[in-house]
Protein backbone atom coordinates (compact mmCIF):
# COMPACT_ATOMS: atom_id res chain seq x y z
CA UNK A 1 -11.79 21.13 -34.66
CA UNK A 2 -13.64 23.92 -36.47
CA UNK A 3 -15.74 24.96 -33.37
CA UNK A 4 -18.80 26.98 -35.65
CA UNK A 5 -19.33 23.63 -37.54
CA UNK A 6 -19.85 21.78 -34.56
CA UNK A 7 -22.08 24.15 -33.36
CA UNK A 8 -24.21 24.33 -36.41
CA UNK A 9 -24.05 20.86 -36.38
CA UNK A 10 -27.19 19.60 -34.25
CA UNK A 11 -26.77 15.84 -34.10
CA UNK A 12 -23.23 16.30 -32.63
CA UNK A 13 -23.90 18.98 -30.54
CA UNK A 14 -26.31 16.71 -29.44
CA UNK A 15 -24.09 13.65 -28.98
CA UNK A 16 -21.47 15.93 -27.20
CA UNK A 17 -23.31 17.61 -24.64
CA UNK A 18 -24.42 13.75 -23.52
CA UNK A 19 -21.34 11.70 -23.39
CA UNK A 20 -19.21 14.61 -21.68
CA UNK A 21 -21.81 15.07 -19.35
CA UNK A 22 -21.27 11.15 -18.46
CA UNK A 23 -17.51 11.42 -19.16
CA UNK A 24 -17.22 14.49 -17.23
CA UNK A 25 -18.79 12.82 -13.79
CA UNK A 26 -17.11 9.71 -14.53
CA UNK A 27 -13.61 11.75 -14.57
CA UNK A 28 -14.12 13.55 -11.52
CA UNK A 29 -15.01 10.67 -9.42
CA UNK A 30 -11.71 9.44 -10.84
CA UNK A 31 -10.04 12.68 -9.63
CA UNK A 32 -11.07 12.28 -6.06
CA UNK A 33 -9.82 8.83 -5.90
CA UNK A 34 -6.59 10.06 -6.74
CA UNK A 35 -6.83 12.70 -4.89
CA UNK A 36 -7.79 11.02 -1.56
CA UNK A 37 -4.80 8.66 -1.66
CA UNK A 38 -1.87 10.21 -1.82
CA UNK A 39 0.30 8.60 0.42
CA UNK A 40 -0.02 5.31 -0.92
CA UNK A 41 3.33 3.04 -1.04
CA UNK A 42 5.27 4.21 -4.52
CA UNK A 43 4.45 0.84 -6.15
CA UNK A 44 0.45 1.03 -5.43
CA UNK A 45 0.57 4.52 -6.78
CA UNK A 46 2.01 3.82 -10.07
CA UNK A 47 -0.02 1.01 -11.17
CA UNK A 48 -3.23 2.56 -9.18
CA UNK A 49 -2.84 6.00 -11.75
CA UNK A 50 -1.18 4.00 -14.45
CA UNK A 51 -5.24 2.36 -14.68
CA UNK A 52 -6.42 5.66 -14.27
CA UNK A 53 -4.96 7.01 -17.06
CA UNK A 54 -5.82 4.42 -19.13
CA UNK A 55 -9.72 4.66 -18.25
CA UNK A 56 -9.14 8.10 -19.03
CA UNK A 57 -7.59 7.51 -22.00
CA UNK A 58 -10.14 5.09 -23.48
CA UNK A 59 -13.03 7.23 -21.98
CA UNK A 60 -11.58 10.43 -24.46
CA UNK A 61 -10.86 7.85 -27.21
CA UNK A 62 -14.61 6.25 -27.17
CA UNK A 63 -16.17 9.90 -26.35
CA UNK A 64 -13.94 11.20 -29.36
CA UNK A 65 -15.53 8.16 -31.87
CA UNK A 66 -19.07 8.85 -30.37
CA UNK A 67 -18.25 12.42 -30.84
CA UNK A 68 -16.13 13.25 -33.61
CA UNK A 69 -13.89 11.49 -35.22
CA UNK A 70 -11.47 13.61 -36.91
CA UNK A 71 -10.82 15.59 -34.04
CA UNK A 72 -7.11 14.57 -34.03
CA UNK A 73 -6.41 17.07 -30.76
CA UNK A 74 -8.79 14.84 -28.73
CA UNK A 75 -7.35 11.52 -30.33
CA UNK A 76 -3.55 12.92 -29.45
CA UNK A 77 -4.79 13.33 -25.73
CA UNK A 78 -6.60 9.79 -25.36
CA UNK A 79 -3.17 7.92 -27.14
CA UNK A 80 -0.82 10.36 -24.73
CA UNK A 81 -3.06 8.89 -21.60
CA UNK A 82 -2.86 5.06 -22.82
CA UNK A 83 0.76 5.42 -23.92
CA UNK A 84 1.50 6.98 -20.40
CA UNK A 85 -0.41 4.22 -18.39
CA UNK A 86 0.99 1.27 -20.50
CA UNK A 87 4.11 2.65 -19.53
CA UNK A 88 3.48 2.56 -16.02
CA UNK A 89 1.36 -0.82 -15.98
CA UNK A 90 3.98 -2.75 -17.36
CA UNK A 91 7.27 -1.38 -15.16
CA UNK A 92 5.83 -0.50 -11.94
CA UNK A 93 8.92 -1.22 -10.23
CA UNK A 94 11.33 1.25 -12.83
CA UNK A 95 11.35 4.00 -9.68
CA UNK A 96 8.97 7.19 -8.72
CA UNK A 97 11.29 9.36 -10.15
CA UNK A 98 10.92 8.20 -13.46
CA UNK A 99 7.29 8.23 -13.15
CA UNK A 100 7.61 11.66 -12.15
CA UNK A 101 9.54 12.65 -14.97
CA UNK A 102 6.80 11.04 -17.41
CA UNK A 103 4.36 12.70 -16.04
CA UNK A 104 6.30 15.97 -16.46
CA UNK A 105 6.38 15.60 -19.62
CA UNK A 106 2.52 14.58 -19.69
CA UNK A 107 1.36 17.99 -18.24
CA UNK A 108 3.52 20.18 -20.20
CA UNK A 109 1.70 18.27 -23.50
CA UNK A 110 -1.95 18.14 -21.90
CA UNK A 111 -1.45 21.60 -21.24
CA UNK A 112 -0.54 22.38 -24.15
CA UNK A 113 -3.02 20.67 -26.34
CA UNK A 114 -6.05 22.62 -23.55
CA UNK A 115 -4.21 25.83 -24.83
CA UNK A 116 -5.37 25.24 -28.97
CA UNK A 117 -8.47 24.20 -27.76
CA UNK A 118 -9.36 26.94 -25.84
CA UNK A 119 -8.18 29.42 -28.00
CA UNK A 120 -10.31 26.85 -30.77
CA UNK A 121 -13.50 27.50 -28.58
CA UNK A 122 -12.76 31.21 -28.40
CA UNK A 123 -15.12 33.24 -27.54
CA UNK A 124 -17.84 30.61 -27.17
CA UNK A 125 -19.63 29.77 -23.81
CA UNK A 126 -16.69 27.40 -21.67
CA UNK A 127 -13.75 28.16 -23.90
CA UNK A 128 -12.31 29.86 -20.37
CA UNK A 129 -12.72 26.34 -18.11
CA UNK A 130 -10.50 24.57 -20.94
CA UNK A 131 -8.09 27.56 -20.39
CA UNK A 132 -7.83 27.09 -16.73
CA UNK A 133 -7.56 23.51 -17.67
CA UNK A 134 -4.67 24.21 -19.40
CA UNK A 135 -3.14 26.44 -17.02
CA UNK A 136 -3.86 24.21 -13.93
CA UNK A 137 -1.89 21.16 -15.87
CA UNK A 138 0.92 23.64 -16.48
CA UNK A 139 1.17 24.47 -12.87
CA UNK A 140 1.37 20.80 -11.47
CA UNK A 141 4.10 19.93 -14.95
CA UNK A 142 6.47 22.26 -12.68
CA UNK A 143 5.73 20.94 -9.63
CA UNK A 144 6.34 17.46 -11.40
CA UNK A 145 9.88 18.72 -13.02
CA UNK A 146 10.79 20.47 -9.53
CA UNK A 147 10.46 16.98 -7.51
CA UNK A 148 12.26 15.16 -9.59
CA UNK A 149 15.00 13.81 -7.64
CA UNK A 150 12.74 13.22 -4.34
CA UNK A 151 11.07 10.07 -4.09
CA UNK A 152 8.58 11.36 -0.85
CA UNK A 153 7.36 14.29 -2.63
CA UNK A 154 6.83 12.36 -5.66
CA UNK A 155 4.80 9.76 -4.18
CA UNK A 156 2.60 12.61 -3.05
CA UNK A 157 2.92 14.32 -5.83
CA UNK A 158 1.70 11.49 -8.32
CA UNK A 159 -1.79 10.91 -5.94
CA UNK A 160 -2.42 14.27 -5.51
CA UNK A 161 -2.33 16.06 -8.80
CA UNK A 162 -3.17 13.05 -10.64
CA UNK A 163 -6.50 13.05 -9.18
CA UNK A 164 -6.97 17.34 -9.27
CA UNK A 165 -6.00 16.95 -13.21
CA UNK A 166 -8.15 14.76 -13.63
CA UNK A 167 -10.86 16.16 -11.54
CA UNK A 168 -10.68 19.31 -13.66
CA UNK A 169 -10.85 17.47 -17.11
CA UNK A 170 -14.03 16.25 -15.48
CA UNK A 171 -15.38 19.42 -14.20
CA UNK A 172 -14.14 20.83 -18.04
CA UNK A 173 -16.10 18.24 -19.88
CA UNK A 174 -19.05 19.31 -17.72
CA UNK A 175 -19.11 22.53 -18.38
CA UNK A 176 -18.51 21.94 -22.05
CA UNK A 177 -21.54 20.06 -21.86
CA UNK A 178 -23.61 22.75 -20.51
CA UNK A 179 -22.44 24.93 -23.20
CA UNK A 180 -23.29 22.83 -26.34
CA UNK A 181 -26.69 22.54 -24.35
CA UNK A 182 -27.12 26.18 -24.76
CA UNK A 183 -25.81 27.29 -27.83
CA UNK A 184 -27.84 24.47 -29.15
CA UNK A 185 -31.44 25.80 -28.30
């Protein structure tokens, strides 16, 4: 996404600054749910996040429509969330440790695809809360790839950082918000 067109671009700006605000509160209540059950049974805590992610990936999906639509970095993130939770949905039972290695996998890519963006939004207002953003989903990816193996710490594991990810993509999309309110006055 060419960052100076959206800016210039007041309708969208506009349009953005509203639905992440919404998005953004909707994703960190999300967060702390996933956060503040951690210890849940292995089975209840794959198809609990496995709806999470999907919200979360139809919430990015309809903000990126509302939004913009040929910002394929966005629409790569929404499919990666619905992909993820389809997976879990529908094989609940296929064992924490493969969930933990999906979701392994899942951070290393979200973190990845915060990294072009923020260096996308760079050196606008917010570019640095998508880079922590990134960073933060790189962190829990290798706490992810170094529990594979244990079942207990991935149950833990799954509720916890779930929920902080997602927290942050909220607090992200917030800030975000406040920043296309600015630059757009």
């Amino acid at each position: 996404m060419n960052y100076k067109l959206f800016i210039n671009n007041k309708d969208i700006t506009e349009k953005f600054a509203k639905t992440s605000k919404l998005y953004g509160i909707l994703f960190i209540i999300l967060g702390l749910v996933g956060m503040f059950f951690p210890g849940i049974m292995s089975l209840t805590s794959a198809v609990f996040l496995g709806w999470l992610l999907l919200f979360s990936g139809i919430f990015t999906a309809v903000q990126t429509w509302q939004v913009n639509k040929k910002d394929w970095i966005s629409w790569l993130k929404s499919l990666l969330y619905i992909v993820v939770s389809i997976l879990i949905v529908l094989n609940p039972l296929s064992g924490i440790v493969a969930l933990a290695v999906v979701f392994t996998a899942y951070f290393f890519i979200d973190s990845g695809l915060n990294l072009a963006l923020a260096f996308s939004l760079r050196p606008n207002d917010g570019w640095w809360i998508v880079l922590l953003n990134s960073i933060l989903s790189l962190a829990i990816g290798i706490f992810f790839f170094l529990a594979i193996g244990n079942p207990l710490k991935t149950i833990w594991l799954v509720g916890m950082f779930v929920g902080i990810s997602l927290f942050f993509d909220g607090v992200m999309l917030l800030t975000l918000s406040s920043a296309a309110k600015e630059d757009n006055k």
